[in-house]
C-alpha atoms as a PDB file:
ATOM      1  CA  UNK A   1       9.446  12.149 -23.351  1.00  0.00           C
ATOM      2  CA  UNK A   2       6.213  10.638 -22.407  1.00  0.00           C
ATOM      3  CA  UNK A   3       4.884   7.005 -21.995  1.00  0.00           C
ATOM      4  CA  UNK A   4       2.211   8.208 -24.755  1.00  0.00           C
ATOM      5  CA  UNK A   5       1.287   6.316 -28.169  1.00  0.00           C
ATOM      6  CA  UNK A   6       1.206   8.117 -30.880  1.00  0.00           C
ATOM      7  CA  UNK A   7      -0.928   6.069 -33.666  1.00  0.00           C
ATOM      8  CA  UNK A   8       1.026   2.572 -33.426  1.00  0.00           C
ATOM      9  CA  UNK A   9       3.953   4.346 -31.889  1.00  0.00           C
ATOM     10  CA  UNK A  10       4.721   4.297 -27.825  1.00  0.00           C
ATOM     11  CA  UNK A  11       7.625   5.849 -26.456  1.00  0.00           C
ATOM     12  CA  UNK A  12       8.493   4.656 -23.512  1.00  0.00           C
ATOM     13  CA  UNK A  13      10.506   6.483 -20.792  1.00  0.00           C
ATOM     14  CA  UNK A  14      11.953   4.494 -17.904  1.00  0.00           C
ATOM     15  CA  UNK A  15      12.096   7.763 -15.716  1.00  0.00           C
ATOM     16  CA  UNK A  16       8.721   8.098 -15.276  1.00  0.00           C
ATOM     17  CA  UNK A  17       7.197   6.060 -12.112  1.00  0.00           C
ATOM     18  CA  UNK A  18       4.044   5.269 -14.161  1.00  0.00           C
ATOM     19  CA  UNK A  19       6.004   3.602 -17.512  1.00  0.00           C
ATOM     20  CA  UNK A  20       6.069   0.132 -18.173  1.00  0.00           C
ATOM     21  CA  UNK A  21       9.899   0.145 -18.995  1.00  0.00           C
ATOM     22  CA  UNK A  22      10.523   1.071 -15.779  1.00  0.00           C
ATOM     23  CA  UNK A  23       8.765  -2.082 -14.339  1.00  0.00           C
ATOM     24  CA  UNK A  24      10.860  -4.293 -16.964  1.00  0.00           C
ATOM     25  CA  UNK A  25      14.281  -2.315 -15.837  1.00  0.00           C
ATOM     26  CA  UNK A  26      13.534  -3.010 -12.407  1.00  0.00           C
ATOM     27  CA  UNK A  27      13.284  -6.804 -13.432  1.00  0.00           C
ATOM     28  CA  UNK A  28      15.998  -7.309 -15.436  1.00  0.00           C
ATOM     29  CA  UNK A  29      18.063  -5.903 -13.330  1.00  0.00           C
ATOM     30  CA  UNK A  30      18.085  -7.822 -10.627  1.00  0.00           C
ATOM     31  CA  UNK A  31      20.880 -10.178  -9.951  1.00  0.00           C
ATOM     32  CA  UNK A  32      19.091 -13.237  -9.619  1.00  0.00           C
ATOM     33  CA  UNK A  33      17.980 -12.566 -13.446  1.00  0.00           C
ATOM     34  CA  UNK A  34      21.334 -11.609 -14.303  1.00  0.00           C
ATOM     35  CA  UNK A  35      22.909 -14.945 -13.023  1.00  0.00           C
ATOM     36  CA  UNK A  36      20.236 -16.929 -14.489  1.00  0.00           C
ATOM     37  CA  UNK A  37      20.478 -15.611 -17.735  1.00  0.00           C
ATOM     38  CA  UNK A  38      24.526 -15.695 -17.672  1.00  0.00           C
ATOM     39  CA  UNK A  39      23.882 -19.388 -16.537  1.00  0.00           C
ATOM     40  CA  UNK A  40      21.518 -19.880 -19.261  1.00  0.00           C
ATOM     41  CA  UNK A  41      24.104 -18.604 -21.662  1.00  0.00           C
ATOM     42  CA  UNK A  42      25.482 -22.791 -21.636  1.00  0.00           C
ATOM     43  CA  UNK A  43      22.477 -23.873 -23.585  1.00  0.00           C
ATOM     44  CA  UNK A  44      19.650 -25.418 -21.867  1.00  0.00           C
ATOM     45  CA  UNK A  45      19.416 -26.003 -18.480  1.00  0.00           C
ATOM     46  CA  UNK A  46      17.889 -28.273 -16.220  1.00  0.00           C
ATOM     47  CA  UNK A  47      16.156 -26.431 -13.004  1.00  0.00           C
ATOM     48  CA  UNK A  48      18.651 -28.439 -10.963  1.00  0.00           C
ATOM     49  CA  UNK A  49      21.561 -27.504 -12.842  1.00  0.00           C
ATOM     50  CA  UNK A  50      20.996 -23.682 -13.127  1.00  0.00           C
ATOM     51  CA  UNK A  51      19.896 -24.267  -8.921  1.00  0.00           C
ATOM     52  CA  UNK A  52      23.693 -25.214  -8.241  1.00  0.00           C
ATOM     53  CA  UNK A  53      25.168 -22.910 -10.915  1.00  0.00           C
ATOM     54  CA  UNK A  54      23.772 -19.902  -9.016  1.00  0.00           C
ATOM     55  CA  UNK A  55      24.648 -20.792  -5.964  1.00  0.00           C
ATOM     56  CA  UNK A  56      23.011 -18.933  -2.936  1.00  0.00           C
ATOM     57  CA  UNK A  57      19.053 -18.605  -4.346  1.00  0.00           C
ATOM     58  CA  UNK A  58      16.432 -20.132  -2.725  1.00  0.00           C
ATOM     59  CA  UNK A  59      13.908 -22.639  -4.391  1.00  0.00           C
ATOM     60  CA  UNK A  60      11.486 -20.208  -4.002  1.00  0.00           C
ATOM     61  CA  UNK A  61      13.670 -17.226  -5.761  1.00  0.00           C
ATOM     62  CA  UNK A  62      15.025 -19.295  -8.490  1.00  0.00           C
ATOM     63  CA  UNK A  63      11.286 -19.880  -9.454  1.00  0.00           C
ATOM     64  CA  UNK A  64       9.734 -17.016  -9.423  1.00  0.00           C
ATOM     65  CA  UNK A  65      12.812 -15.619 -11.535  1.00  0.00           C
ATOM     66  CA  UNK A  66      12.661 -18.231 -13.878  1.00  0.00           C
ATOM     67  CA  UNK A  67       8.450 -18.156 -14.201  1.00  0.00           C
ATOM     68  CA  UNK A  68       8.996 -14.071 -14.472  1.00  0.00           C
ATOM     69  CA  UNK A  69      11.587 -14.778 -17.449  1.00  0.00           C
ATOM     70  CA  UNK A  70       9.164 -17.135 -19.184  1.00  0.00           C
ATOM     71  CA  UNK A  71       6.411 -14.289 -19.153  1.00  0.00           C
ATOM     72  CA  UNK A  72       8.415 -11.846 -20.560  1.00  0.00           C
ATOM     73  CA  UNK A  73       9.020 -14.664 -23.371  1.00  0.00           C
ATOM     74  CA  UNK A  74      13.243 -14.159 -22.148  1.00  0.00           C
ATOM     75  CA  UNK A  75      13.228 -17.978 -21.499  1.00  0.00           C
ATOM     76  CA  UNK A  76      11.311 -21.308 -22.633  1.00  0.00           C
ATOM     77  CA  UNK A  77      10.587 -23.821 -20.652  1.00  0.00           C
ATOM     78  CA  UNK A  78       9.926 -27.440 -22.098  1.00  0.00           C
ATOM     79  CA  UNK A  79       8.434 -29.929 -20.215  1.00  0.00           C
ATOM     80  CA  UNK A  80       9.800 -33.627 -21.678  1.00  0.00           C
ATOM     81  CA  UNK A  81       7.213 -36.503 -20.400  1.00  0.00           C
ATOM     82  CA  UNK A  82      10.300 -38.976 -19.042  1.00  0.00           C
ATOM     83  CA  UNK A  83       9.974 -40.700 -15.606  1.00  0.00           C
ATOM     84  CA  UNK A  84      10.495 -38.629 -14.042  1.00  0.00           C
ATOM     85  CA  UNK A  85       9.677 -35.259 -15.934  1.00  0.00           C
ATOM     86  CA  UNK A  86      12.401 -33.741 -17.213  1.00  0.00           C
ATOM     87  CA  UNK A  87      12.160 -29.710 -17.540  1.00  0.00           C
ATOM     88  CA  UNK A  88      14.531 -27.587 -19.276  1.00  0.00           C
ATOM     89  CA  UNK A  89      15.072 -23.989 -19.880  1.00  0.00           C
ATOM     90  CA  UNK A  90      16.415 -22.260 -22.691  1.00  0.00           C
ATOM     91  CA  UNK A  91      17.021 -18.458 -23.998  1.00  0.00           C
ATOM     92  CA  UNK A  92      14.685 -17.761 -26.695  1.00  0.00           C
ATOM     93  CA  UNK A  93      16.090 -15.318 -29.294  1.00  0.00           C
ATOM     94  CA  UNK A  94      14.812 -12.311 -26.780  1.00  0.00           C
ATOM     95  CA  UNK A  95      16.763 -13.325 -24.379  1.00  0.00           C
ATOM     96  CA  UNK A  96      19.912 -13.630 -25.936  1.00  0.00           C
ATOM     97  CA  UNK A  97      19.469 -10.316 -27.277  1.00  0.00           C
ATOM     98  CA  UNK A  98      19.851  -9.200 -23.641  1.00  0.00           C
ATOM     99  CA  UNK A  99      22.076 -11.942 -21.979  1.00  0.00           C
ATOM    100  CA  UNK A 100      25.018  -9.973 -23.869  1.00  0.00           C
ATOM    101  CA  UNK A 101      24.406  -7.192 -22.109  1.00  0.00           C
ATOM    102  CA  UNK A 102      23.904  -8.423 -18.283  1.00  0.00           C
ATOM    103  CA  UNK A 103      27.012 -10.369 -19.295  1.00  0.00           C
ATOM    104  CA  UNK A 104      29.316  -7.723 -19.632  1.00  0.00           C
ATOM    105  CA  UNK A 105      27.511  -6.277 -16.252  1.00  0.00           C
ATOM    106  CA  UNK A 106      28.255  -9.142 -14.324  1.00  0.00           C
ATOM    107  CA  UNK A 107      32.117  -8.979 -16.284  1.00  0.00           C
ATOM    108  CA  UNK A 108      32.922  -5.701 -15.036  1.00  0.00           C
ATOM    109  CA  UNK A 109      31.352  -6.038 -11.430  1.00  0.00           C
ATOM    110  CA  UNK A 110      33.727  -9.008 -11.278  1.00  0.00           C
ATOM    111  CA  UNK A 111      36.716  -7.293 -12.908  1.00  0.00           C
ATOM    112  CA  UNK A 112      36.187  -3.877 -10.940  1.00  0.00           C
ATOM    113  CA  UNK A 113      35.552  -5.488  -7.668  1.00  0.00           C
ATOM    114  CA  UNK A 114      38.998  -4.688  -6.067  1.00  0.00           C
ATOM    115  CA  UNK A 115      39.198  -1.208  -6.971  1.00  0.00           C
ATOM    116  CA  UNK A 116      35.216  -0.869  -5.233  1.00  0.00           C
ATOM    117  CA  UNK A 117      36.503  -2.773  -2.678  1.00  0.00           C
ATOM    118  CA  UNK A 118      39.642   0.045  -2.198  1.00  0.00           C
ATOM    119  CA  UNK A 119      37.027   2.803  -2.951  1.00  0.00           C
ATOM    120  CA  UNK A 120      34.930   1.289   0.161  1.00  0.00           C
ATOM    121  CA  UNK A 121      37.568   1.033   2.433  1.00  0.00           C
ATOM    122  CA  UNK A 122      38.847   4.484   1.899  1.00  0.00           C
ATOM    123  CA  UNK A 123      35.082   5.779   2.449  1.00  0.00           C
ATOM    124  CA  UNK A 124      34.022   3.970   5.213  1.00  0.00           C
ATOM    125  CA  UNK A 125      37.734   5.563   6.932  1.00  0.00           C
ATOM    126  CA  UNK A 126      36.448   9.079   5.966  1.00  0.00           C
ATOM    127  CA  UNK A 127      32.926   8.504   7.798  1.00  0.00           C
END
């Protein structure tokens, strides 16, 4: 398969370095996105809530991630004119599509974290 349209048709094909899929797969799938969508999964969120619901990002992180989610029209962001400005982000129907599915990721890296864990231990005793 090819990153090639064909009339109106593209198929895209994450495996090869030049594909746009594979720059939206490397996005997605990083944890910072995955948390923030998870988070997200409440309803709408205030910057400072989702901040101390994913605990551990920086300012800087949590921005960029956010801004990156709004561009690929995952999230919405909606400025209300309040003193002071109140901003809130929300899934938009594209992003709920896919917060199912870093769900379950983040569901079975919690549920399967013992047996890594064992799976670690006996490696790193074999090395």
């Amino acid at each position: 398969m090819k990153c090639v349209g064909h009339h109106d048709l593209v198929e895209y094909d994450a495996f090869l370095a030049a594909c746009p899929s594979r720059q939206l797969l490397d996005r997605i799938s990083g944890k910072w996105v995955t948390l923030a969508l998870c988070a997200l999964d409440d309803g709408p969120q205030r910057y400072s809530e989702l901040a101390r619901r994913v605990d551990g990002v920086s300012q800087k992180m949590l921005t960029q991630t956010l801004r990156s989610l709004e561009r690929d029209g995952l999230l919405t962001r909606t400025v209300t004119p309040t003193v002071p400005v109140t901003v809130t982000y929300e899934l938009t129907d594209l992003g709920r599509s896919l917060q199912g599915t870093v769900a379950a990721l983040r569901a079975w890296a919690q549920d399967h974290m013992d047996q890594v864990a064992g799976h670690r231990q006996e490696f790193d005793l074999r090395t």
